[in-house]
PDB file of N, CA and C in Angstrom:
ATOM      1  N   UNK A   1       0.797  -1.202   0.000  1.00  0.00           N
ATOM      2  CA  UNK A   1       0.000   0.000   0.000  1.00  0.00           C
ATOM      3  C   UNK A   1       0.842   1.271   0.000  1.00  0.00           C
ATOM      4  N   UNK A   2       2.135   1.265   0.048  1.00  0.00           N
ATOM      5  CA  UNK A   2       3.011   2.237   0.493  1.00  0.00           C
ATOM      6  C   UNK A   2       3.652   3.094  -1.302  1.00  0.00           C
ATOM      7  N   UNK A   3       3.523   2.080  -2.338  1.00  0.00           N
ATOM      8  CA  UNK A   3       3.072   2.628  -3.076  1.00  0.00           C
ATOM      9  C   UNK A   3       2.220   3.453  -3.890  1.00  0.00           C
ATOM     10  N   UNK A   4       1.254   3.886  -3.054  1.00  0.00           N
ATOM     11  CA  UNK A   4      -0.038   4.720  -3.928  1.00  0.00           C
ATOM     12  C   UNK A   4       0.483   6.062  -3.042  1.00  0.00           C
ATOM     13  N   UNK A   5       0.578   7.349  -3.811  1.00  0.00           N
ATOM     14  CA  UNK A   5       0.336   8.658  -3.196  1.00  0.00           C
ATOM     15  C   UNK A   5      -0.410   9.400  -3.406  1.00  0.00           C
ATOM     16  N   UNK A   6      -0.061  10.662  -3.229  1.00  0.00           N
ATOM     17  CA  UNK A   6      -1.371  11.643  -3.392  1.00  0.00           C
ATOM     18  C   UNK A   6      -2.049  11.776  -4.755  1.00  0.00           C
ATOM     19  N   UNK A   7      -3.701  11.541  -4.931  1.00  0.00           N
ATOM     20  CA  UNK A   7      -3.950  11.663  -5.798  1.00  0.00           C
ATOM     21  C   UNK A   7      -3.519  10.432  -7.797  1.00  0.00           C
ATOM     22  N   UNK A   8      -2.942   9.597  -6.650  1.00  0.00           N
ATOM     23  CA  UNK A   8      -2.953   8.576  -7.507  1.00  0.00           C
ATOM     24  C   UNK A   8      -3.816   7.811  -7.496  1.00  0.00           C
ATOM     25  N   UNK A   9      -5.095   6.959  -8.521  1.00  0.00           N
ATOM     26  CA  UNK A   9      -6.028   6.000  -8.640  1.00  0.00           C
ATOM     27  C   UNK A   9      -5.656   4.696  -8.452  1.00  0.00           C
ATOM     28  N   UNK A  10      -6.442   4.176  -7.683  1.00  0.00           N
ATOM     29  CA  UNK A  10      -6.347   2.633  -7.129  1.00  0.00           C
ATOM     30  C   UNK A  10      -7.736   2.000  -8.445  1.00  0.00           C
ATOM     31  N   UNK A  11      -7.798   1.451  -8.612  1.00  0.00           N
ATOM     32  CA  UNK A  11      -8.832   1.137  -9.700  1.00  0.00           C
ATOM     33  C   UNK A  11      -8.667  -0.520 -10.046  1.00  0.00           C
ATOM     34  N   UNK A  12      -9.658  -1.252  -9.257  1.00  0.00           N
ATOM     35  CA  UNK A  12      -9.966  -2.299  -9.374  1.00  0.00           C
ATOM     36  C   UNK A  12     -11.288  -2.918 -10.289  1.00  0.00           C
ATOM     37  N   UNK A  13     -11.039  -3.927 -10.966  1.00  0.00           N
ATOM     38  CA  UNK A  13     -11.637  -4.377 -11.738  1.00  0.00           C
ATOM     39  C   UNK A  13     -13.560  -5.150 -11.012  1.00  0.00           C
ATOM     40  N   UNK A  14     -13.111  -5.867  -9.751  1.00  0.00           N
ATOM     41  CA  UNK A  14     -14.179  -6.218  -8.797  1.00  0.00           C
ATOM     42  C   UNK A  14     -13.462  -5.709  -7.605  1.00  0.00           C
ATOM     43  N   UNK A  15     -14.268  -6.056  -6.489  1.00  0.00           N
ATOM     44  CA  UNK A  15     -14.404  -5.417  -5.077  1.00  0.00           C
ATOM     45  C   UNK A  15     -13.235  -6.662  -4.394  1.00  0.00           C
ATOM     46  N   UNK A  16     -13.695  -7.914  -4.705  1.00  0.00           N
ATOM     47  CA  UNK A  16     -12.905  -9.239  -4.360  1.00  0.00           C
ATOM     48  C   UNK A  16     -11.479  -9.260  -5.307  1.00  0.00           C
ATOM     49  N   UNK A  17     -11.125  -8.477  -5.725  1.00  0.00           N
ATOM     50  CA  UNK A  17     -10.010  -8.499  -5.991  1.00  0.00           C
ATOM     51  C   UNK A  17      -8.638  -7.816  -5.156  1.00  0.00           C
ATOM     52  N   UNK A  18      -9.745  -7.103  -4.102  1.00  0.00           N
ATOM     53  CA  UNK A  18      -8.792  -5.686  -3.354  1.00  0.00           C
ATOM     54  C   UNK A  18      -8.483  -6.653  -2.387  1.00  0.00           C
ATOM     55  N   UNK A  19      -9.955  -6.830  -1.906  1.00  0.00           N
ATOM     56  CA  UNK A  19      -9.821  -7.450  -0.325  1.00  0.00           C
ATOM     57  C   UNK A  19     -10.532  -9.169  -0.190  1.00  0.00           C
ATOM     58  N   UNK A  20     -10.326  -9.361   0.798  1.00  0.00           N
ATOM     59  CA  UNK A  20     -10.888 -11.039   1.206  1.00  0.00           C
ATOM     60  C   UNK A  20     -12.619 -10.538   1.917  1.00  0.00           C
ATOM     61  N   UNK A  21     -12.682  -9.681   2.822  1.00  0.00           N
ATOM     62  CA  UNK A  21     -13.972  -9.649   3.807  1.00  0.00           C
ATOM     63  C   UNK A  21     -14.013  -8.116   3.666  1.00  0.00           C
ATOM     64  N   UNK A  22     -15.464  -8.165   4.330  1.00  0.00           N
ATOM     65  CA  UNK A  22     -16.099  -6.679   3.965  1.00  0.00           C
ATOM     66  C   UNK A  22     -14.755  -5.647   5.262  1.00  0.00           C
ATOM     67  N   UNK A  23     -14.466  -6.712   5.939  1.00  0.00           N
ATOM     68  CA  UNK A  23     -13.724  -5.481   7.624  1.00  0.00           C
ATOM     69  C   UNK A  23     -12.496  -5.442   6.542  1.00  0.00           C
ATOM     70  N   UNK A  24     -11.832  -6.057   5.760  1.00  0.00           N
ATOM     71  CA  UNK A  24     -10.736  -6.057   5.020  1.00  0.00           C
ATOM     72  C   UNK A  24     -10.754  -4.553   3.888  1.00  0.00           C
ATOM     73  N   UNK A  25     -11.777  -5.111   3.486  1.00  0.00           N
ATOM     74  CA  UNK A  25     -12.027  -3.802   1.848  1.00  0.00           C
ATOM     75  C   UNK A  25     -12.337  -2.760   2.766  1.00  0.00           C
ATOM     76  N   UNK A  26     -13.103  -2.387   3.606  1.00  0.00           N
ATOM     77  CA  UNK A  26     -13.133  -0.949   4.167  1.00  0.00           C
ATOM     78  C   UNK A  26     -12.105  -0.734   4.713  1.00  0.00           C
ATOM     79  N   UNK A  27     -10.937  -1.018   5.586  1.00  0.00           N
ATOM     80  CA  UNK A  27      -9.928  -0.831   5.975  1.00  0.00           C
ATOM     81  C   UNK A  27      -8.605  -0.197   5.030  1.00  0.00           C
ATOM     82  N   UNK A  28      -8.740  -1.485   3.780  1.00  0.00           N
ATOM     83  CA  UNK A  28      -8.149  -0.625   2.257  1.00  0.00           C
ATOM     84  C   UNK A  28      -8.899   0.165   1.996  1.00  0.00           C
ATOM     85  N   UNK A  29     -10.512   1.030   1.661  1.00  0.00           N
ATOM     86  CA  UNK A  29     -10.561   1.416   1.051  1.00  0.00           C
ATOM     87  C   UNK A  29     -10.705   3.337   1.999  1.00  0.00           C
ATOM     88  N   UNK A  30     -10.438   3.602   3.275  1.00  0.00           N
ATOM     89  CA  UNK A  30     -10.462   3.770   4.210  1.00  0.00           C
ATOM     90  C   UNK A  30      -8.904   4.556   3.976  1.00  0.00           C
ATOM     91  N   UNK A  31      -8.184   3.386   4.393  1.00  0.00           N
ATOM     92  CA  UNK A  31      -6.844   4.180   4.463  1.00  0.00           C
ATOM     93  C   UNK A  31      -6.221   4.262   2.947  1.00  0.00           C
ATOM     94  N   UNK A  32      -6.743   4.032   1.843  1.00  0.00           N
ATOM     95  CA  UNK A  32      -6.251   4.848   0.459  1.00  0.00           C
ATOM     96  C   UNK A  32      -7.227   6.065   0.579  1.00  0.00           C
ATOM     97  N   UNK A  33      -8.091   6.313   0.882  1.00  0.00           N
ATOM     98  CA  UNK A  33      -8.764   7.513   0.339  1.00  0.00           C
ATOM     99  C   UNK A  33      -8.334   8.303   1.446  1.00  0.00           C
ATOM    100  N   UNK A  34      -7.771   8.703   2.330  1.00  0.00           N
ATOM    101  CA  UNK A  34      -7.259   9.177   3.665  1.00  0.00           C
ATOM    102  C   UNK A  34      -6.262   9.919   3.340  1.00  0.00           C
ATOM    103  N   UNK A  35      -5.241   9.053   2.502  1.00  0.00           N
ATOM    104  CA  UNK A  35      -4.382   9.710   1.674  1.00  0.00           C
ATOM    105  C   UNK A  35      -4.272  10.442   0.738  1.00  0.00           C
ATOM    106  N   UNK A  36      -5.708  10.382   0.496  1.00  0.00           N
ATOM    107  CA  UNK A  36      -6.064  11.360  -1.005  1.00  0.00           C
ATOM    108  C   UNK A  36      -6.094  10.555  -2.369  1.00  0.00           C
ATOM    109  N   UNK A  37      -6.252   8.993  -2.151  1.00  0.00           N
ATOM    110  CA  UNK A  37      -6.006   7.718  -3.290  1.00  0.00           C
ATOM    111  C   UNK A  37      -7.903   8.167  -3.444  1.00  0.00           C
ATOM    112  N   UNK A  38      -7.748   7.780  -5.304  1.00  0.00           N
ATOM    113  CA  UNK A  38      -9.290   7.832  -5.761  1.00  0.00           C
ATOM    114  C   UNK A  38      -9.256   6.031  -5.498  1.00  0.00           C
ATOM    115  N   UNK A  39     -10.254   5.760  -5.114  1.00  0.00           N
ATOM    116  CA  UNK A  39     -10.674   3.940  -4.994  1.00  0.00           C
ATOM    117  C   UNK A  39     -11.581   4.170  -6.271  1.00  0.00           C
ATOM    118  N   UNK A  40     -11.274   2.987  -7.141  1.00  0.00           N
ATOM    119  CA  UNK A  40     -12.763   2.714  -7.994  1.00  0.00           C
ATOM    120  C   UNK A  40     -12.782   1.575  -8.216  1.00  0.00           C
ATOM    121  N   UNK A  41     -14.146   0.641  -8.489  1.00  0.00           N
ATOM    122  CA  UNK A  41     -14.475  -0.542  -8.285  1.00  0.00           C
ATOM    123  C   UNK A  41     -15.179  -0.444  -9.757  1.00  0.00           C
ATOM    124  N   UNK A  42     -14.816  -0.797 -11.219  1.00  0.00           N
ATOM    125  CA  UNK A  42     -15.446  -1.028 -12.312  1.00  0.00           C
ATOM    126  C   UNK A  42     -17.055  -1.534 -12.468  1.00  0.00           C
ATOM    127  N   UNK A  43     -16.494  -3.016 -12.004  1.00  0.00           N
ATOM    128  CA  UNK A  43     -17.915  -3.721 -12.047  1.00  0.00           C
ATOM    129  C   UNK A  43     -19.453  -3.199 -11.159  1.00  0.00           C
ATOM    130  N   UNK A  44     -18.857  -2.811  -9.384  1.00  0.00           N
ATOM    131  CA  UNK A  44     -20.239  -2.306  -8.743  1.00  0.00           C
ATOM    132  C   UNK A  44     -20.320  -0.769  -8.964  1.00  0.00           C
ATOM    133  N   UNK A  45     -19.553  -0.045 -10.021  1.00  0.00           N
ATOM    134  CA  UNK A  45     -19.760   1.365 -10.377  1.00  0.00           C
ATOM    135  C   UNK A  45     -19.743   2.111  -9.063  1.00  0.00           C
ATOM    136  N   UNK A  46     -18.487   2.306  -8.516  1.00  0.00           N
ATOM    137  CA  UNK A  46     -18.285   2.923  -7.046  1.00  0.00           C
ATOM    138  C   UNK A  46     -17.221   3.337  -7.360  1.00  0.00           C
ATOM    139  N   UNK A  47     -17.267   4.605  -6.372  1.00  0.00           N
ATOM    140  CA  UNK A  47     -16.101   5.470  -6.549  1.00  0.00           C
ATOM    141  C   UNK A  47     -15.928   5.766  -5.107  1.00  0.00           C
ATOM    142  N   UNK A  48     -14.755   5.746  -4.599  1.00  0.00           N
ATOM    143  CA  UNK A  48     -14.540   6.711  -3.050  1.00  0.00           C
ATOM    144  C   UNK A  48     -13.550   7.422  -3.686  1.00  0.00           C
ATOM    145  N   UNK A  49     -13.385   8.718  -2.619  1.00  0.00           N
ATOM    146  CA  UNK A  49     -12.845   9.785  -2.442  1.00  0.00           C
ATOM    147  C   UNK A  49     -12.598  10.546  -0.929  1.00  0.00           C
ATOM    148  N   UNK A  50     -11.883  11.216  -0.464  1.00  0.00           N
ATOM    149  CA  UNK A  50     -11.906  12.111   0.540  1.00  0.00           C
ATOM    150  C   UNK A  50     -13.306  12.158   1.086  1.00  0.00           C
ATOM    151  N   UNK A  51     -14.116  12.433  -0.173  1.00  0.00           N
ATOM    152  CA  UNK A  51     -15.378  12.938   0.411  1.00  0.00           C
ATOM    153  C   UNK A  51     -16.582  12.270  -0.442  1.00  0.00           C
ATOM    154  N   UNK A  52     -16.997  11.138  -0.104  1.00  0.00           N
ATOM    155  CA  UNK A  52     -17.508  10.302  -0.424  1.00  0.00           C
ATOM    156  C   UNK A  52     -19.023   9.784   0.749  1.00  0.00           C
ATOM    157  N   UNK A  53     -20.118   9.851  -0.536  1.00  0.00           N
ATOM    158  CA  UNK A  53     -21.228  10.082   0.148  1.00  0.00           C
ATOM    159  C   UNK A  53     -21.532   9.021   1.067  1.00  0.00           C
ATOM    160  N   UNK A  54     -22.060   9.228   2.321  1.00  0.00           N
ATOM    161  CA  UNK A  54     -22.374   7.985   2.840  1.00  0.00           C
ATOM    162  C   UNK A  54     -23.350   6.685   2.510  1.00  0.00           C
ATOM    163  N   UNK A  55     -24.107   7.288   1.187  1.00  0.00           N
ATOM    164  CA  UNK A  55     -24.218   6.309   0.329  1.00  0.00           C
ATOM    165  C   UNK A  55     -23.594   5.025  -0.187  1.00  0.00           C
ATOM    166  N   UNK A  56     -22.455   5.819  -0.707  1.00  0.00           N
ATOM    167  CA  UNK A  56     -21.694   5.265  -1.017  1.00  0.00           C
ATOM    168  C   UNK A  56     -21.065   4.160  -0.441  1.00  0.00           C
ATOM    169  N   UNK A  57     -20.989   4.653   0.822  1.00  0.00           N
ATOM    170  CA  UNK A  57     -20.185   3.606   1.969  1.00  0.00           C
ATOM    171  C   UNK A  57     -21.322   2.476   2.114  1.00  0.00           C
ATOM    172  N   UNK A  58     -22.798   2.595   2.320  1.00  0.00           N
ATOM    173  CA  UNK A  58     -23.485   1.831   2.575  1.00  0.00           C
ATOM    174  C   UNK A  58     -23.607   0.635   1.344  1.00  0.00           C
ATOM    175  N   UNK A  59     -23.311   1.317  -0.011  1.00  0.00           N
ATOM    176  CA  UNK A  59     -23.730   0.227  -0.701  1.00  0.00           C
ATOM    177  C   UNK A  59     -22.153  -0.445  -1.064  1.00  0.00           C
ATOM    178  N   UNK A  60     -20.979   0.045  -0.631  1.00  0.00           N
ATOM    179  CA  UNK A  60     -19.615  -0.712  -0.205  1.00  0.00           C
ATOM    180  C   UNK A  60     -20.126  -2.048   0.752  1.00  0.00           C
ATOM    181  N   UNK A  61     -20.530  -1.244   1.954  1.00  0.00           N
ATOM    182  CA  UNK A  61     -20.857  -2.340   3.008  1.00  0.00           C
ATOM    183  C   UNK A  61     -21.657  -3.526   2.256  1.00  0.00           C
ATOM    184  N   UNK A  62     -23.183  -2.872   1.653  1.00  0.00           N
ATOM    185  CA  UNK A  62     -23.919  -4.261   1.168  1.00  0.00           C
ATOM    186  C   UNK A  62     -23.180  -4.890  -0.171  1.00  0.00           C
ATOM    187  N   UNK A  63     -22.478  -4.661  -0.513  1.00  0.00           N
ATOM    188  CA  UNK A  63     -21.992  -5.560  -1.858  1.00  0.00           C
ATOM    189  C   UNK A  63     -20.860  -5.783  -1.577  1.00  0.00           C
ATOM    190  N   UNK A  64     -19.616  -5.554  -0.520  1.00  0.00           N
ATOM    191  CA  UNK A  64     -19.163  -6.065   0.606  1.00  0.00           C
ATOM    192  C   UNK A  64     -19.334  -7.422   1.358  1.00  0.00           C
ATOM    193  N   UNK A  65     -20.600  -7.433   2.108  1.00  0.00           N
ATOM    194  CA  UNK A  65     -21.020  -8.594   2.691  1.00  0.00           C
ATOM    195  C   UNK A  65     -20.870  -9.598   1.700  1.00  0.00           C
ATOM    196  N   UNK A  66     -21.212  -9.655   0.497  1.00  0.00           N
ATOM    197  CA  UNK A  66     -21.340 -10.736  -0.097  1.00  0.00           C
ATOM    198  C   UNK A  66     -19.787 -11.402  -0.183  1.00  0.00           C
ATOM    199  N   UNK A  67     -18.748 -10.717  -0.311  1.00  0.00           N
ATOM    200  CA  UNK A  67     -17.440 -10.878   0.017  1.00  0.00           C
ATOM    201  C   UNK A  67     -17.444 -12.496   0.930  1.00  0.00           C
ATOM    202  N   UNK A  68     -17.683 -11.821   2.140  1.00  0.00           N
ATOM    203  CA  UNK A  68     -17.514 -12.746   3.203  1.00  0.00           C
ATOM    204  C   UNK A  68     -18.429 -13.742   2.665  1.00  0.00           C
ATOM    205  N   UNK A  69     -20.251 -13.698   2.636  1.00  0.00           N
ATOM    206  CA  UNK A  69     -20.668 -14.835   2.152  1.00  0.00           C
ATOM    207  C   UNK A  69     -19.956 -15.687   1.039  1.00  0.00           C
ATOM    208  N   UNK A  70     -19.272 -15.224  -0.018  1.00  0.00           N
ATOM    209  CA  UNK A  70     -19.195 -16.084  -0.810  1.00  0.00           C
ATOM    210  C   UNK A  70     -17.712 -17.058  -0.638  1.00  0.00           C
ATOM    211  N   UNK A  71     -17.042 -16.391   0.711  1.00  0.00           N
ATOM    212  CA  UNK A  71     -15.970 -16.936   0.926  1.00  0.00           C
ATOM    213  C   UNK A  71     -16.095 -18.628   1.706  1.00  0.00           C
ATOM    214  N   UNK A  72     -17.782 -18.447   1.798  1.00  0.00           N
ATOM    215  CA  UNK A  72     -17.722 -19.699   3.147  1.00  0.00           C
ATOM    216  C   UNK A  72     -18.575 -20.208   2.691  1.00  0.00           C
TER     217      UNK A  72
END
C-alpha cells in the first residue's frame, strides 16, 4: 500500500479483488482515500474519495457482505 500517493487511482476491476472480507475492503478502502487515493471498483460502479457520500459507503458495506458470504 506504500506505493499509492497523493492523488494517484487505485482502480480495481471487482471489489474481491482488493480485499478477502467486507472489515478487510473498508480498511483498504479507508486508508487509500485518507491519503487522497481515488478507490474505484469497475464492475459495482463505485467510486470513493476524501469525500464520499455515505451512500456510497453503505452500498460498499452491502456488496461487501457478499465478500464474506461467498468466501464460506
Amino acid at each position: 500500500m506504500n506505493t499509492t500517493g497523493m492523488g494517484i487511482p487505485c482502480i480495481s476491476r471487482v471489489m474481491d479483488g482488493l480485499a478477502r472480507n467486507l472489515m478487510d475492503l473498508q480498511r483498504v478502502v479507508e486508508s487509500l482515500t485518507s491519503r487522497g487515493t481515488f478507490v474505484a471498483f469497475h464492475k459495482e460502479y463505485l467510486t470513493f474519495t476524501n469525500d464520499t457520500s455515505p451512500m456510497a459507503w453503505l452500498m460498499l458495506q452491502i456488496l461487501g457482505q457478499s465478500l464474506s458470504l461467498n468466501a464460506h
